[in-house]
Protein backbone atom coordinates (compact mmCIF):
# COMPACT_ATOMS: atom_id res chain seq x y z
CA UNK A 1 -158.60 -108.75 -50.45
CA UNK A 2 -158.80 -112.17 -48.97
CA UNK A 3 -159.38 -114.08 -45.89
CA UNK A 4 -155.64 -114.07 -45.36
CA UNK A 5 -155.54 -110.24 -45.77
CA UNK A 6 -158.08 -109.11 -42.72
CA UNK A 7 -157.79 -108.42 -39.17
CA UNK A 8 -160.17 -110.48 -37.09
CA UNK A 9 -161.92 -110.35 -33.80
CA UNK A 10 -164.07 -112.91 -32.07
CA UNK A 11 -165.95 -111.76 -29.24
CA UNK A 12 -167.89 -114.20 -27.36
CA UNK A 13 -168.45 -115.29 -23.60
CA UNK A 14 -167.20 -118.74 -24.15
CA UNK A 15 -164.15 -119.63 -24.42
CA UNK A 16 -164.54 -122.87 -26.55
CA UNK A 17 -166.06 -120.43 -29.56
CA UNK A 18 -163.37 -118.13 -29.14
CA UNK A 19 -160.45 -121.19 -29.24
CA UNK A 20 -162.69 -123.06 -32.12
CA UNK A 21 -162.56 -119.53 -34.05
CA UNK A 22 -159.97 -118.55 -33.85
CA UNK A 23 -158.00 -121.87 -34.89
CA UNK A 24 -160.11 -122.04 -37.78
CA UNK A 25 -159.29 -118.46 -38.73
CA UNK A 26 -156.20 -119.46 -38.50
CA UNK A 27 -155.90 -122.01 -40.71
CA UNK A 28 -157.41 -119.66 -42.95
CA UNK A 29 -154.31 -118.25 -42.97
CA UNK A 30 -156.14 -114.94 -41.38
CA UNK A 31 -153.70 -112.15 -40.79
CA UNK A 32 -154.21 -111.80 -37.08
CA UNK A 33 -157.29 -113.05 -34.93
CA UNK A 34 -157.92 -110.77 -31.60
CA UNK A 35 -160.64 -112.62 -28.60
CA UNK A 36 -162.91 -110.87 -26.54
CA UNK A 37 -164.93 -111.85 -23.88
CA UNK A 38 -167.92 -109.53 -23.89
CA UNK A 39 -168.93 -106.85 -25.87
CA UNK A 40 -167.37 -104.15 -23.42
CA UNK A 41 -164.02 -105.98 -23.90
CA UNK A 42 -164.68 -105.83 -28.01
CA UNK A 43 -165.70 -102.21 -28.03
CA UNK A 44 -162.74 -101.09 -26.14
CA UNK A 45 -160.84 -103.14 -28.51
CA UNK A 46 -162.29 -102.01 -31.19
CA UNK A 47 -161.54 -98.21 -30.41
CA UNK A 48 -158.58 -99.39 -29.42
CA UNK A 49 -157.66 -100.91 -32.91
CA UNK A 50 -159.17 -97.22 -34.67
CA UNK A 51 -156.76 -95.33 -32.14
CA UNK A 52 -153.75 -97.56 -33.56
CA UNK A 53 -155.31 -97.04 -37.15
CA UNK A 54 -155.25 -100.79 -37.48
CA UNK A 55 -159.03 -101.79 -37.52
CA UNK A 56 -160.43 -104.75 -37.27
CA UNK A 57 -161.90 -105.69 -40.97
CA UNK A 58 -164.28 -108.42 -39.51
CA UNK A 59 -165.72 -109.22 -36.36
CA UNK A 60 -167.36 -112.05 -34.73
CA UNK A 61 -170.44 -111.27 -32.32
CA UNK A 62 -172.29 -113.21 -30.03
CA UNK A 63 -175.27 -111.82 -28.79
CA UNK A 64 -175.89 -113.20 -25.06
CA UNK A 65 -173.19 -111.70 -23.36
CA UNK A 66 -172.33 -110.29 -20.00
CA UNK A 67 -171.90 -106.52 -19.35
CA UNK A 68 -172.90 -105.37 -23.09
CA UNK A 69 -174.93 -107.63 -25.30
CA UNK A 70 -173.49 -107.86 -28.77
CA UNK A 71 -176.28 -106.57 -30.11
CA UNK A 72 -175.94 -103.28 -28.12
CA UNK A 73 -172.15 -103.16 -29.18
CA UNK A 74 -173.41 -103.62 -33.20
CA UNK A 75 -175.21 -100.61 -32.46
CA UNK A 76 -172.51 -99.05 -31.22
CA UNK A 77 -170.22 -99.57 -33.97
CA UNK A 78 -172.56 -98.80 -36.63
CA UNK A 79 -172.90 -95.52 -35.11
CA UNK A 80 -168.66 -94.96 -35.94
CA UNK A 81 -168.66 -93.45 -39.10
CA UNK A 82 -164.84 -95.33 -39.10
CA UNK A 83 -166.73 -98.55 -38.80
CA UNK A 84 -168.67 -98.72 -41.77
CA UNK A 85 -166.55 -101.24 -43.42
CA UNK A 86 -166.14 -103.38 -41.18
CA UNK A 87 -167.72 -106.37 -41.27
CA UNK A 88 -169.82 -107.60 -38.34
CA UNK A 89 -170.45 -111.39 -38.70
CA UNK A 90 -173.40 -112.66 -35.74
CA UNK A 91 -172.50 -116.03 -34.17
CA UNK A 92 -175.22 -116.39 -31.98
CA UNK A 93 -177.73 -119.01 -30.84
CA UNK A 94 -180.76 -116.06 -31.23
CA UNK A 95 -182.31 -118.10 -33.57
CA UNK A 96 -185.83 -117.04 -33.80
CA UNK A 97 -186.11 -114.83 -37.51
CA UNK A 98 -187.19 -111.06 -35.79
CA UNK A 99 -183.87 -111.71 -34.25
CA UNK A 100 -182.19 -112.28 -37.13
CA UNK A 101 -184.14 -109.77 -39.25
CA UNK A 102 -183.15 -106.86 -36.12
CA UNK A 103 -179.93 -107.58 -36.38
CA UNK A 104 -179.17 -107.23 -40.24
CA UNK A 105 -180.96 -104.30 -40.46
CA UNK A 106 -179.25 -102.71 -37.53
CA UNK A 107 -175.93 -103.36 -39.99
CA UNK A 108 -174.37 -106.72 -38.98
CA UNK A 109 -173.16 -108.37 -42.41
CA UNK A 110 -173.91 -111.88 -41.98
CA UNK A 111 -175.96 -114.06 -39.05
CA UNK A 112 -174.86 -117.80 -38.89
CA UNK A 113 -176.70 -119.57 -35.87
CA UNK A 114 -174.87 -121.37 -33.59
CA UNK A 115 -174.24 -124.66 -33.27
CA UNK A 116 -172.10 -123.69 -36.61
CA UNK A 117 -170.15 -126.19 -38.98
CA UNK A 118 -166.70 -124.89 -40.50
CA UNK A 119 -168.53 -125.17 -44.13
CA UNK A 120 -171.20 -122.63 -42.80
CA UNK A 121 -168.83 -120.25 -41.41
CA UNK A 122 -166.27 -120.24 -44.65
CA UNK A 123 -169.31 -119.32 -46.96
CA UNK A 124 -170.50 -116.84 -44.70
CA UNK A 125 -166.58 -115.70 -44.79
CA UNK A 126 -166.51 -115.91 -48.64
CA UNK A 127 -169.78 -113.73 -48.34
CA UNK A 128 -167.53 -111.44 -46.71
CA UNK A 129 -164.75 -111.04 -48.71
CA UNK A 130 -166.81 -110.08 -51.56
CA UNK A 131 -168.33 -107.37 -49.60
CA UNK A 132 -165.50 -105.99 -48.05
CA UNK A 133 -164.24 -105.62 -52.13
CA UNK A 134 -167.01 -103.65 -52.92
């Protein structure tokens, strides 16, 4: 599996992170790249994806969001049995290190703090691939 292979979805409250990730993705040659704008909007997409039987294999979460935190909707997905490969990558300014150490054990895959350069982010997604091949 590679970058080019997966199913993406960015879900963030601003709209220049979703545009910036999803043009990157892109020229990542990412299969498909799905936005949402909180993490109600990316848990009823993700369901929405399982329902289809076309999941998302990685997703982007910010954590300070309106309506459901992405933290709240990592716990929600790690409670889906279906979910358990997925990937959940945090893009998130929560910088502080009991932040960061909360949300890997709570299952997210990867953390990369935001301001984020494109290097960061493709390392993180190499990271990913390999996991996902596991």
């Amino acid at each position: 599996m590679e970058i080019s292979d997966l199913n993406f979805l960015v879900v963030d409250d601003h709209l220049m992170i979703r545009s910036l990730l999803t043009k990157f993705l892109g020229e990542q040659n990412a299969k498909s790249v799905d936005t949402a704008v909180d993490g109600a909007d990316g848990l009823s997409k993700v369901k929405n994806a399982l329902n289809l039987n076309n999941p998302y294999n990685a997703i982007f979460l910010d954590w300070n969001m309106p309506k459901m935190s992405g933290f709240e909707m990592l716990l929600e997905c790690r409670k889906d049995e279906r979910l358990k490969n997925t990937a959940i990558i945090m893009l998130t300014a929560e910088s502080e290190e009991e932040n960061i150490i909360k949300a890997l054990s709570a299952g997210a895959t990867a953390y990369i703090v935001k301001p984020f350069k494109e290097d960061v982010v493709l390392r993180r997604l190499d990271n990913v691939v390999n996991w996902l091949n596991k």
